[in-house]
N, C-alpha and C. Protein backbone atom coordinates (compact mmCIF):
# COMPACT_ATOMS: atom_id res chain seq x y z
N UNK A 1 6.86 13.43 10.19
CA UNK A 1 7.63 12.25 10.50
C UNK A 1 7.13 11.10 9.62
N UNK A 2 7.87 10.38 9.08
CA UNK A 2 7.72 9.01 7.98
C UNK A 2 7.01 8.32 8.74
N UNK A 3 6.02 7.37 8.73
CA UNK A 3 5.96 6.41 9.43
C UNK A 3 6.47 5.20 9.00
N UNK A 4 6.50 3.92 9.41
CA UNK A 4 7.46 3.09 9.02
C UNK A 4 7.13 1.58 9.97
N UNK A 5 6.73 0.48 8.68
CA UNK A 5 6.47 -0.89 9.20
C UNK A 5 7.44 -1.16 10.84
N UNK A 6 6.86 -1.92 11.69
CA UNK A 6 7.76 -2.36 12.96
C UNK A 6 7.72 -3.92 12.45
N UNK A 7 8.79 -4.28 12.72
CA UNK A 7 9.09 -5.72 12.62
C UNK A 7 8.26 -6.49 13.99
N UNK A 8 7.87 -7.63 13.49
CA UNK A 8 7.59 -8.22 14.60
C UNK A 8 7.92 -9.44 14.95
N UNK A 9 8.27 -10.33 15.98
CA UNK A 9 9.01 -11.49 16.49
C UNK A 9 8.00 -12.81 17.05
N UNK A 10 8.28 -13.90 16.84
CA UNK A 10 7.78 -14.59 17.68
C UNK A 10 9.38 -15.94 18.11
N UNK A 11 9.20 -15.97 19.61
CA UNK A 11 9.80 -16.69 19.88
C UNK A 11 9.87 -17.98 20.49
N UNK A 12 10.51 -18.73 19.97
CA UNK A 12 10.30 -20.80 19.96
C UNK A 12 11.97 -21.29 20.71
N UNK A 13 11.55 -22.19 22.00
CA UNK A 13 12.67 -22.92 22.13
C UNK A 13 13.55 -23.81 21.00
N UNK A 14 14.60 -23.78 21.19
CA UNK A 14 15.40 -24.43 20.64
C UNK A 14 15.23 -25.72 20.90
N UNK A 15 15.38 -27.01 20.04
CA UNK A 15 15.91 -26.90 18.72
C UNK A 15 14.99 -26.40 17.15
N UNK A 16 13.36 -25.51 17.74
CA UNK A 16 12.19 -25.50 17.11
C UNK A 16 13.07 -24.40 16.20
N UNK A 17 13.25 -23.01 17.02
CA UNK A 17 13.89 -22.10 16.13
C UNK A 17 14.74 -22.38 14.83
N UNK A 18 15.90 -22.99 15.27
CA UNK A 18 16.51 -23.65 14.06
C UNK A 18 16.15 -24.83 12.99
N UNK A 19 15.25 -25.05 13.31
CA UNK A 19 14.56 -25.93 12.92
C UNK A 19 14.06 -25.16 11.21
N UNK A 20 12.94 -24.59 11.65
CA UNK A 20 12.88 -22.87 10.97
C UNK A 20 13.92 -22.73 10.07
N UNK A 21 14.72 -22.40 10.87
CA UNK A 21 16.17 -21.02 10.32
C UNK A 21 16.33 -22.20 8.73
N UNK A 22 16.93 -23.42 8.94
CA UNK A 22 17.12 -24.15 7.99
C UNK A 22 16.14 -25.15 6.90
N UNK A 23 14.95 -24.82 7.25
CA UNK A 23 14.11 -24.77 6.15
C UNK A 23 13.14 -26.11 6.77
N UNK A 24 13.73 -27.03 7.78
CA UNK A 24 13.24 -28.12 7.92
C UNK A 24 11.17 -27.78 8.69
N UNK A 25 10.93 -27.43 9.26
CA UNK A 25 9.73 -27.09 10.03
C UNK A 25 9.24 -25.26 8.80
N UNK A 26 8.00 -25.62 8.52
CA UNK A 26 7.42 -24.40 7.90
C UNK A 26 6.20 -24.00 8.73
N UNK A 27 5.48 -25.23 10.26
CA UNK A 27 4.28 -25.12 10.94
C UNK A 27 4.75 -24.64 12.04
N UNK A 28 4.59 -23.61 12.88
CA UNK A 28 4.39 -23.80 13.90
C UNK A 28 2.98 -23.65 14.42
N UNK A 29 2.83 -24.75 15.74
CA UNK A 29 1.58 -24.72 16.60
C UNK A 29 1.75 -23.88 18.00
N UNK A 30 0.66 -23.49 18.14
CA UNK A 30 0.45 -22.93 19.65
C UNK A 30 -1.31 -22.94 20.40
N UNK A 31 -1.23 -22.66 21.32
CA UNK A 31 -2.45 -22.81 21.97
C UNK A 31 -3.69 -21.99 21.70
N UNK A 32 -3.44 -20.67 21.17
CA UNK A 32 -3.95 -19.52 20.61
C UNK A 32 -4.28 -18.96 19.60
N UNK A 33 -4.62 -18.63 18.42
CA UNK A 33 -4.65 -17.69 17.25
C UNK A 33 -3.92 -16.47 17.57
N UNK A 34 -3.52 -16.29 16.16
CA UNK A 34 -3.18 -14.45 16.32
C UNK A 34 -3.86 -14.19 15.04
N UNK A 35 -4.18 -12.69 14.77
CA UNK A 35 -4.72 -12.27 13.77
C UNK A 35 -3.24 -11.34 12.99
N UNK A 36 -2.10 -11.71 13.38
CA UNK A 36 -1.07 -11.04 12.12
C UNK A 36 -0.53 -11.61 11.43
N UNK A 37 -0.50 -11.36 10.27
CA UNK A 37 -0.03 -11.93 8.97
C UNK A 37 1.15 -11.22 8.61
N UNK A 38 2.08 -11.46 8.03
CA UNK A 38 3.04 -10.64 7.24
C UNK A 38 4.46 -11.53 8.12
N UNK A 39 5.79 -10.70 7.89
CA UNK A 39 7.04 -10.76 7.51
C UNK A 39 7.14 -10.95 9.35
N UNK A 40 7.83 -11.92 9.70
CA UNK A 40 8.04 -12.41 11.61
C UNK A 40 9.47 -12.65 11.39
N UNK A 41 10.03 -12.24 12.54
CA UNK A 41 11.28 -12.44 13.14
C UNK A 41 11.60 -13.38 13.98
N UNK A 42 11.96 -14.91 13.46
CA UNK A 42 12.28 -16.33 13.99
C UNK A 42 13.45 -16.06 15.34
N UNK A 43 12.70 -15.99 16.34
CA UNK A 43 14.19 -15.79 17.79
C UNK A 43 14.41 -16.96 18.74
N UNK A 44 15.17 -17.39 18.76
CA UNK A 44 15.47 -18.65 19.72
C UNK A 44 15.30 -18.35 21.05
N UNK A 45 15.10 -18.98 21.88
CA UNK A 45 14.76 -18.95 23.29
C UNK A 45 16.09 -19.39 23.48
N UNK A 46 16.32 -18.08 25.26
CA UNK A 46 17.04 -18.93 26.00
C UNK A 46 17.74 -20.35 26.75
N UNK A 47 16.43 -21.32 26.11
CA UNK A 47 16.68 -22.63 26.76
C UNK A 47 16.44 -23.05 25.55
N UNK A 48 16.26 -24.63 25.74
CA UNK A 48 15.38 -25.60 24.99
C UNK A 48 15.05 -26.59 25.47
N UNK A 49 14.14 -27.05 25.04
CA UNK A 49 12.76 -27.89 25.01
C UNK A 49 13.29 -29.41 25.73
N UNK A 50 12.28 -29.79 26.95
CA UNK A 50 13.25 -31.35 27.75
C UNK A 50 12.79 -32.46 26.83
N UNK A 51 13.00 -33.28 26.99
CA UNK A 51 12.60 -34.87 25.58
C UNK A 51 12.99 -34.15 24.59
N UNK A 52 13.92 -34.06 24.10
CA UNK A 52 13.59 -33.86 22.55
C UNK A 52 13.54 -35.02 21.58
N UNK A 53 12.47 -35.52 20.78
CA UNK A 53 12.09 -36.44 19.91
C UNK A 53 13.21 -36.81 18.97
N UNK A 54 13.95 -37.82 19.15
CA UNK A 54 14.78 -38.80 17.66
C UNK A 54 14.78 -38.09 16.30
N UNK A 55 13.37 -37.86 15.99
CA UNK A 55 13.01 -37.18 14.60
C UNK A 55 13.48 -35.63 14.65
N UNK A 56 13.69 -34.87 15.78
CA UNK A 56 13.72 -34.15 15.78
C UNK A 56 15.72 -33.75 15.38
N UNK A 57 15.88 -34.51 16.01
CA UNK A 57 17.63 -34.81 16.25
C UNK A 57 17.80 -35.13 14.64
N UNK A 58 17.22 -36.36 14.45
CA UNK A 58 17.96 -36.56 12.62
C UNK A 58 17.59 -35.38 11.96
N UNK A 59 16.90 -34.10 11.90
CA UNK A 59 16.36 -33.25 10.84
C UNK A 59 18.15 -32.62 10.89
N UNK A 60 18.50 -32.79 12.09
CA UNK A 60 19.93 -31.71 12.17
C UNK A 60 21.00 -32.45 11.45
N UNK A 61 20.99 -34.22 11.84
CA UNK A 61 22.01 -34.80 11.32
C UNK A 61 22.10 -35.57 10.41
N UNK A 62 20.98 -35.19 9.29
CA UNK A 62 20.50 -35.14 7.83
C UNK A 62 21.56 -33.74 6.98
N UNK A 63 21.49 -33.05 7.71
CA UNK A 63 22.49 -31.84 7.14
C UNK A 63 23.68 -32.08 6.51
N UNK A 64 24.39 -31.58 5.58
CA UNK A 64 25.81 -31.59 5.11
C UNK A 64 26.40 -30.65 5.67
N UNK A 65 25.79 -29.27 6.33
CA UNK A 65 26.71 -28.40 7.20
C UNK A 65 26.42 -28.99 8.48
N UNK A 66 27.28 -28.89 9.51
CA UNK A 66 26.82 -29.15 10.99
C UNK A 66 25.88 -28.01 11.61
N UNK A 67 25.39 -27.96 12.28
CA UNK A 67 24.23 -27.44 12.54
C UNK A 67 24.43 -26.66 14.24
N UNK A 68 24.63 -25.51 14.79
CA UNK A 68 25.18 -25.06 16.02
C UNK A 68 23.62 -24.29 16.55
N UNK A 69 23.19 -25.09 17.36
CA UNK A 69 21.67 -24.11 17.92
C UNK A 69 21.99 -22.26 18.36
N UNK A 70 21.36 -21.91 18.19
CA UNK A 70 21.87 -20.84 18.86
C UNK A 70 20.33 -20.27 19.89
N UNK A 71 21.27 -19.59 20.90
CA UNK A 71 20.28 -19.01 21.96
C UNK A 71 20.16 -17.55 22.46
N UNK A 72 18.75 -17.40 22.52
CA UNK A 72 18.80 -15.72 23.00
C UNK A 72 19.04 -14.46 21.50
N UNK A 73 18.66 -14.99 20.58
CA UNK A 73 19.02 -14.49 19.00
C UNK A 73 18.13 -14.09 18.22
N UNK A 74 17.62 -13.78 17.01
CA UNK A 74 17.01 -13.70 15.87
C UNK A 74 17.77 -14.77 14.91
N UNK A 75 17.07 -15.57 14.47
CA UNK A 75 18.09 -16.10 13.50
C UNK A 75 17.51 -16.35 12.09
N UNK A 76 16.15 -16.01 11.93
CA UNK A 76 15.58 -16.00 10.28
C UNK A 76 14.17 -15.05 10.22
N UNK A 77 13.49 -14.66 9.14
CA UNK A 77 12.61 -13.97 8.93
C UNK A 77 12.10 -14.81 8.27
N UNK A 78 10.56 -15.34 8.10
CA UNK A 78 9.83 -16.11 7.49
C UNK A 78 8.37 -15.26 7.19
N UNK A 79 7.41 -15.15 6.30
CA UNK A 79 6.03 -14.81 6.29
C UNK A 79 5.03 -15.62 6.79
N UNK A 80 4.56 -14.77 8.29
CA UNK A 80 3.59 -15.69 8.59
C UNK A 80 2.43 -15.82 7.77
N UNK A 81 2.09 -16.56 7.23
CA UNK A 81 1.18 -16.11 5.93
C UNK A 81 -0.48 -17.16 6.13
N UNK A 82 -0.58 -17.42 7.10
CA UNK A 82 -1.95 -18.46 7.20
C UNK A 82 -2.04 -18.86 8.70
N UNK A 83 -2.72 -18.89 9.19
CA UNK A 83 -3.38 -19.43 10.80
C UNK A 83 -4.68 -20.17 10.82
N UNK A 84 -4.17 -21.83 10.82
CA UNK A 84 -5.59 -22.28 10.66
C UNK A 84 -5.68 -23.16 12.14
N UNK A 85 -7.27 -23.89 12.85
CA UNK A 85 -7.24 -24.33 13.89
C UNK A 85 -6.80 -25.84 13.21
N UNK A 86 -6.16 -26.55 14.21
CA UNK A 86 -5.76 -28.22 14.15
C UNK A 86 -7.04 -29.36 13.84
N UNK A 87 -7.75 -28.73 14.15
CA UNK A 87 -9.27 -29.50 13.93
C UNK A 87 -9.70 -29.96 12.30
N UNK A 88 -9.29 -28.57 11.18
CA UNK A 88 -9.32 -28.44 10.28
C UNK A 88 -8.31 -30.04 9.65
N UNK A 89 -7.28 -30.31 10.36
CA UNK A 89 -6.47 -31.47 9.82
C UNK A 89 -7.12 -33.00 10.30
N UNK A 90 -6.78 -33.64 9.02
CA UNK A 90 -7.15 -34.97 9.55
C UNK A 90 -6.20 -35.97 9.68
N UNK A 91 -6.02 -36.91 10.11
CA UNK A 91 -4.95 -38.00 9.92
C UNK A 91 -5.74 -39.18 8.90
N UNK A 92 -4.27 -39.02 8.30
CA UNK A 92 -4.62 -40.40 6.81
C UNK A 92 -2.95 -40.67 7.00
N UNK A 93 -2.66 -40.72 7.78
CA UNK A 93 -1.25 -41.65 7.47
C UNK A 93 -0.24 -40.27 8.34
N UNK A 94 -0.04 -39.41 7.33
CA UNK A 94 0.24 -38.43 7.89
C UNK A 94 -0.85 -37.65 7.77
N UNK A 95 -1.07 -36.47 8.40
CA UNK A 95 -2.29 -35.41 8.50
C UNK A 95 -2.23 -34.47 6.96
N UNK A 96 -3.63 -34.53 7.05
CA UNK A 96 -3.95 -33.46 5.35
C UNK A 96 -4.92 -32.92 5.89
N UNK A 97 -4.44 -31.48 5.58
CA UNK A 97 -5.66 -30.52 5.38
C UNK A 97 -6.59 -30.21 4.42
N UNK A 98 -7.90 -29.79 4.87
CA UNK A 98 -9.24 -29.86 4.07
C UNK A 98 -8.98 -29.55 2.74
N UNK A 99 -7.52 -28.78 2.18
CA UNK A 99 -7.47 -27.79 1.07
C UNK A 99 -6.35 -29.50 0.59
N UNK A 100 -6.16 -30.08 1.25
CA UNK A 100 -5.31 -31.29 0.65
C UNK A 100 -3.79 -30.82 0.54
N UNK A 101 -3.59 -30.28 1.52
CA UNK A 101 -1.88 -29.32 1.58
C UNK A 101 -1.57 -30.63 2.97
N UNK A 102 -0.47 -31.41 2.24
CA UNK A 102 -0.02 -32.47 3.40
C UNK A 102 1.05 -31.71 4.15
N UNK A 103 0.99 -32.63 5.74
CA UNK A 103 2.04 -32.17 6.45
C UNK A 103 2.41 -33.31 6.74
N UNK A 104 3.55 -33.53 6.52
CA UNK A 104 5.36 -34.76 6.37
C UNK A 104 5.10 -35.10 7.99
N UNK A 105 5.44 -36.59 7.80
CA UNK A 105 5.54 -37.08 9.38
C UNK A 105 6.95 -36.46 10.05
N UNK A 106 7.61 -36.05 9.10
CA UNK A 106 8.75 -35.24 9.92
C UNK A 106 8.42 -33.57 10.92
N UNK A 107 7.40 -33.18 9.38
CA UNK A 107 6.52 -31.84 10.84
C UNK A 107 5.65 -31.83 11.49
N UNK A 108 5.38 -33.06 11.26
CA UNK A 108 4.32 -33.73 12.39
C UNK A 108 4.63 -33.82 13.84
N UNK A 109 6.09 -33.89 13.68
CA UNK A 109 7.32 -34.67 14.80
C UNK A 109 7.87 -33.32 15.56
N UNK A 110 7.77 -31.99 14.79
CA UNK A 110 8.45 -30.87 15.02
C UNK A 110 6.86 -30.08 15.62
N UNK A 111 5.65 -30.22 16.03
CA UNK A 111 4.65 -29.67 16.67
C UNK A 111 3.66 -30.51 17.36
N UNK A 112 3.27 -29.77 18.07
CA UNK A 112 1.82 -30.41 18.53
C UNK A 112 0.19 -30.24 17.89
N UNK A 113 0.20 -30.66 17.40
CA UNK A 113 -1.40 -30.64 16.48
C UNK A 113 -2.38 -31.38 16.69
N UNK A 114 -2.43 -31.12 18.13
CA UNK A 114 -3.64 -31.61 19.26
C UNK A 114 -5.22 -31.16 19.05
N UNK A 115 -5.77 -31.66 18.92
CA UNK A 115 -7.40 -30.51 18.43
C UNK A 115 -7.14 -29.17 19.70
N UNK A 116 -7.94 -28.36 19.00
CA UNK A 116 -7.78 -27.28 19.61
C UNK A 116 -6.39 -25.84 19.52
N UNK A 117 -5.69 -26.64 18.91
CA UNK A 117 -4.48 -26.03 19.01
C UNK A 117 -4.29 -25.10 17.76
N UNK A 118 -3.83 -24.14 17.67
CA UNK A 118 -3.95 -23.30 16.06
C UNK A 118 -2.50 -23.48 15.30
N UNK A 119 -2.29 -23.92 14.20
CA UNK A 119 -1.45 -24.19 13.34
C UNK A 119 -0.54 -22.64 12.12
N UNK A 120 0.33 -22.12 12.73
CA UNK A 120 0.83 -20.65 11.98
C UNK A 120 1.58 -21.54 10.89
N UNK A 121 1.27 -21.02 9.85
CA UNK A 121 1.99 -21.59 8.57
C UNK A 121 2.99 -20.41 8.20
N UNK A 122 4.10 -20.82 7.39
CA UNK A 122 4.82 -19.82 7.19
C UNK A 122 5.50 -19.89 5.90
N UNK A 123 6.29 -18.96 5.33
CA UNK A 123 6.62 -19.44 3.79
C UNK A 123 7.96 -18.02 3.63
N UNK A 124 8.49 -18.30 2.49
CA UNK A 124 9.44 -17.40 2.09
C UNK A 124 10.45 -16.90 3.67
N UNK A 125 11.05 -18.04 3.49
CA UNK A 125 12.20 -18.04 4.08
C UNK A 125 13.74 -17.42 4.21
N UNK A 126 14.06 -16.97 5.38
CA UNK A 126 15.10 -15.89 4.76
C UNK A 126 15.83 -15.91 6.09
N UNK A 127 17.21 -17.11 5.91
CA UNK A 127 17.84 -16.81 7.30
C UNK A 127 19.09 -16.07 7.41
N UNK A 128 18.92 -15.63 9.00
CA UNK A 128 19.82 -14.43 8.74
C UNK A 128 21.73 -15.19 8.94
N UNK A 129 22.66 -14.72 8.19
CA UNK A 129 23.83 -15.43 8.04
C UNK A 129 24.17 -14.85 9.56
N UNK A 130 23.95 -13.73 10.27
CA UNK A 130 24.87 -13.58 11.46
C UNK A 130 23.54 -13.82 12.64
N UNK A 131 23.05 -14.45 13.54
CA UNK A 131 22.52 -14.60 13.97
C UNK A 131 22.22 -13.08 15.20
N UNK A 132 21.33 -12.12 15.39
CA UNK A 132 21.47 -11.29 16.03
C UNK A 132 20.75 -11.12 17.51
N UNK A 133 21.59 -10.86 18.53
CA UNK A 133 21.29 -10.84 20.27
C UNK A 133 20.14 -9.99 19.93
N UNK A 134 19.13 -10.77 21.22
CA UNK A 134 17.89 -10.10 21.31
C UNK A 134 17.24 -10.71 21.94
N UNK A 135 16.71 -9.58 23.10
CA UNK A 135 15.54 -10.32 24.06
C UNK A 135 14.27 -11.03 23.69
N UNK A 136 13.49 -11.79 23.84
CA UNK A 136 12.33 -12.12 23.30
C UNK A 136 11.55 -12.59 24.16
N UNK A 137 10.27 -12.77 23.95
CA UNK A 137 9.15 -12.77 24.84
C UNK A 137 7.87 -13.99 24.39
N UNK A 138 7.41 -13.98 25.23
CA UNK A 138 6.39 -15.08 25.28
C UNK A 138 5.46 -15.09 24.24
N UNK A 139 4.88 -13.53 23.99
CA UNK A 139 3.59 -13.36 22.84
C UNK A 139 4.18 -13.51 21.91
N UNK A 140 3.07 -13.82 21.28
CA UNK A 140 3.45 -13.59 19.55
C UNK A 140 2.91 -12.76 18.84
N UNK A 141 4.22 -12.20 18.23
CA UNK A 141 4.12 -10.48 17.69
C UNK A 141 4.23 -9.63 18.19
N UNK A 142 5.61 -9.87 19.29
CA UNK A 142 5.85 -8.71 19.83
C UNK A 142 6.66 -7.71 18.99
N UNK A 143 6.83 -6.77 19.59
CA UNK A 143 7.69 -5.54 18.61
C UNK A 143 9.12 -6.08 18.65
N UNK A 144 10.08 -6.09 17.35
CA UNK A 144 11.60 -6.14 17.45
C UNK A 144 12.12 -4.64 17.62
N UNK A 145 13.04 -4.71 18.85
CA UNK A 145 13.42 -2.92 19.19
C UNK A 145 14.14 -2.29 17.84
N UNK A 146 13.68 -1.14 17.52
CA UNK A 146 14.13 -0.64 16.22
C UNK A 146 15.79 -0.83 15.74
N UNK A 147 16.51 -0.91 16.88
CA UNK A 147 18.12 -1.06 16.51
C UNK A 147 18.13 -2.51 16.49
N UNK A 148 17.83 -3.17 16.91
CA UNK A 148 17.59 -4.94 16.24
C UNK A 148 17.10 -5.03 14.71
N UNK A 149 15.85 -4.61 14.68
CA UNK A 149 15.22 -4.38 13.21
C UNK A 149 16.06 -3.60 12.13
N UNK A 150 16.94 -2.54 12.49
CA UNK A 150 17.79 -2.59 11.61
C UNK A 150 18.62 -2.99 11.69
N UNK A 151 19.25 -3.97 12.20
CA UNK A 151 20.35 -5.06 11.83
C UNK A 151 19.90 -6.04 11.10
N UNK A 152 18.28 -6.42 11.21
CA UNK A 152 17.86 -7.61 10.43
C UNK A 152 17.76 -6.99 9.00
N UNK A 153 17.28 -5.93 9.08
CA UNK A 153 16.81 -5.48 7.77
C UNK A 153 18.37 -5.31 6.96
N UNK A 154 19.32 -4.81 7.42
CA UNK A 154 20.10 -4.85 6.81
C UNK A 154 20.84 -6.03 6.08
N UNK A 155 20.97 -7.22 6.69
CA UNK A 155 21.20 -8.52 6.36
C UNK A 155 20.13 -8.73 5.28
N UNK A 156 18.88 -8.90 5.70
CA UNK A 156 17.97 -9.49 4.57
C UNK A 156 18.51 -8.31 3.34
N UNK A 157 18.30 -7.24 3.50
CA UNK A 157 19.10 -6.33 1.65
C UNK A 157 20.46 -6.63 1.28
N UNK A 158 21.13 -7.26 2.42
CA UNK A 158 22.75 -7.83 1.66
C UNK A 158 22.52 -8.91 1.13
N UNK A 159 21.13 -9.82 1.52
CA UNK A 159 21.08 -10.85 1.03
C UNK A 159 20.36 -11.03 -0.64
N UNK A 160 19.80 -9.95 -0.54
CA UNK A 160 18.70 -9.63 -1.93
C UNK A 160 19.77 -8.97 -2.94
N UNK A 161 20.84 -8.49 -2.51
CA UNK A 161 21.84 -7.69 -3.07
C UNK A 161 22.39 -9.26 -3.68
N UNK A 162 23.13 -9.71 -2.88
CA UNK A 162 23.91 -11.35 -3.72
C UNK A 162 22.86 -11.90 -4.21
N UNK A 163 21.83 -12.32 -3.77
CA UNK A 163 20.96 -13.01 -4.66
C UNK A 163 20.73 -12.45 -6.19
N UNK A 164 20.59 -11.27 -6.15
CA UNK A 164 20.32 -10.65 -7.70
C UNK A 164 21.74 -10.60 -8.00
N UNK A 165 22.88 -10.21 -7.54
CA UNK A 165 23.81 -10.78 -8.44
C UNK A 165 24.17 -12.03 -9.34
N UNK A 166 23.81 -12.91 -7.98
CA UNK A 166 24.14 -14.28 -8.76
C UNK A 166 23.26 -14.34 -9.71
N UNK A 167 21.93 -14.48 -9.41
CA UNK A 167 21.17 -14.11 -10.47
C UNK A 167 21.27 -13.77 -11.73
N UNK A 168 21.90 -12.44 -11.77
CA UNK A 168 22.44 -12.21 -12.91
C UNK A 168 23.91 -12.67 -13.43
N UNK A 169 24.37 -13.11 -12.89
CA UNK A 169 25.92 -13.82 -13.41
C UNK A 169 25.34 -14.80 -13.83
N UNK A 170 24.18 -15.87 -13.69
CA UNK A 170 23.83 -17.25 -13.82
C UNK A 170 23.00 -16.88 -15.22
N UNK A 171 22.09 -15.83 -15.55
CA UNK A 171 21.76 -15.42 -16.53
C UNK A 171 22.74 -15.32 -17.51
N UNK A 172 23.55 -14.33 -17.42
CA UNK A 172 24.74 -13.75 -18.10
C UNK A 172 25.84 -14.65 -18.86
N UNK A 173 25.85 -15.99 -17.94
CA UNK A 173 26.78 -17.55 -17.93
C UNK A 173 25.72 -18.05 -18.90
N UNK A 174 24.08 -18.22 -18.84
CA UNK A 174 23.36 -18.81 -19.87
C UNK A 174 23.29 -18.50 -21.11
N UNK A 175 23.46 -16.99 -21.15
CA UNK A 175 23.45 -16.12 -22.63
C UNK A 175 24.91 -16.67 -23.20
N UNK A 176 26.14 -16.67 -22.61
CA UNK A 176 27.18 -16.47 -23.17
C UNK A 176 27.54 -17.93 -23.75
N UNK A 177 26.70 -19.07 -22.65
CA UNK A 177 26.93 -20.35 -23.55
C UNK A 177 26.14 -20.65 -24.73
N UNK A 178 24.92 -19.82 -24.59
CA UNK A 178 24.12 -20.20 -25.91
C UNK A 178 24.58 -19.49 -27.00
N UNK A 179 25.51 -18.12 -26.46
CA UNK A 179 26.20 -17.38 -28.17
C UNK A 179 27.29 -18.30 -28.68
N UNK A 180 28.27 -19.22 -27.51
CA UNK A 180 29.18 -19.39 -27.91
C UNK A 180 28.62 -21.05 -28.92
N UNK A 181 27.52 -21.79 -28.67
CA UNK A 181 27.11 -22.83 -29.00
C UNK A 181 26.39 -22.54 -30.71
N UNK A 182 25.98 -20.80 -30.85
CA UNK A 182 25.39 -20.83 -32.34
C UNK A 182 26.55 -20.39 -33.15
């Protein structure tokens, strides 16, 4: 039998998830560490979050598309790629970390970075165009059920599929203006 990576999820009330999905928030905080690194499955919670912060509201109505939360979903894949504690940050206006990697008073606005609290950084962003139903759970890094995981996986390769097209049409458009210009 093959064996074969399991996707794994962590899930954030709304409006945090989408937050994510559209590029605005790259930190999330929580009370805990985890020790996994790699490729996470961004899932919206059934509810969302009571107060939600002004700053939090303009990140949506800064947008040129309108922006529709969604709930109970998967809606992007990001690399969790770093877990550092909040202690490590200092405040100079907005907060900088020891390595001098600033965090924007706008994601300042989108977490809690209370001492004590551990900071998941994330990078290479990848949201999914159909948002997909799915239970989700409190931990972080739980398993995505294999027929979920291949619906995501399939989206992210339709998406690597157009991307290298355009890719290459945008190449192909550069060659053909520089033949037609000598």
């Amino acid at each position: 039998m093959e064996a074969r990576f399991m996707m794994r999820g962590i899930t954030l009330y709304e409006p945090y998830a989408s937050l994510i999905s559209i590029g605005a928030k790259t930190n999330e905080t929580r009370p805990r560490r985890t020790n996994y690194r790699g490729d996470i499955c961004i899932h919206a919670a059934l509810k969302t979050v009571d107060g939600i912060e002004p700053e939090v509201l303009d990140a949506f109505r800064n947008r040129a598309e309108p922006m529709v939360w969604k709930f109970g979903c998967i809606v992007a894949v990001v690399d969790l790629w770093d877990v550092q504690p909040s202690k490590h940050f200092k405040s100079q206006g907005t907060m900088v970390w020891t390595g001098d990697i600033e965090i924007s008073a706008e994601e300042l606005s989108f977490g809690n970075y209370a001492s004590g609290r551990w900071i998941y950084r994330t990078r290479n962003l990848r949201r999914l165009t159909t948002p997909i139903p799915c239970k989700g759970f409190q931990c972080v890094g739980w398993t995505v059920p294999p027929e979920i995981e291949a619906q995501v996986r399939a989206q992210l390769e339709n998406q690597d599929e157009d991307s290298s097209k355009k890719e290459s049409y945008e190449a192909e458009l550069a060659w053909t203006k520089k033949i037609w210009k000598s």
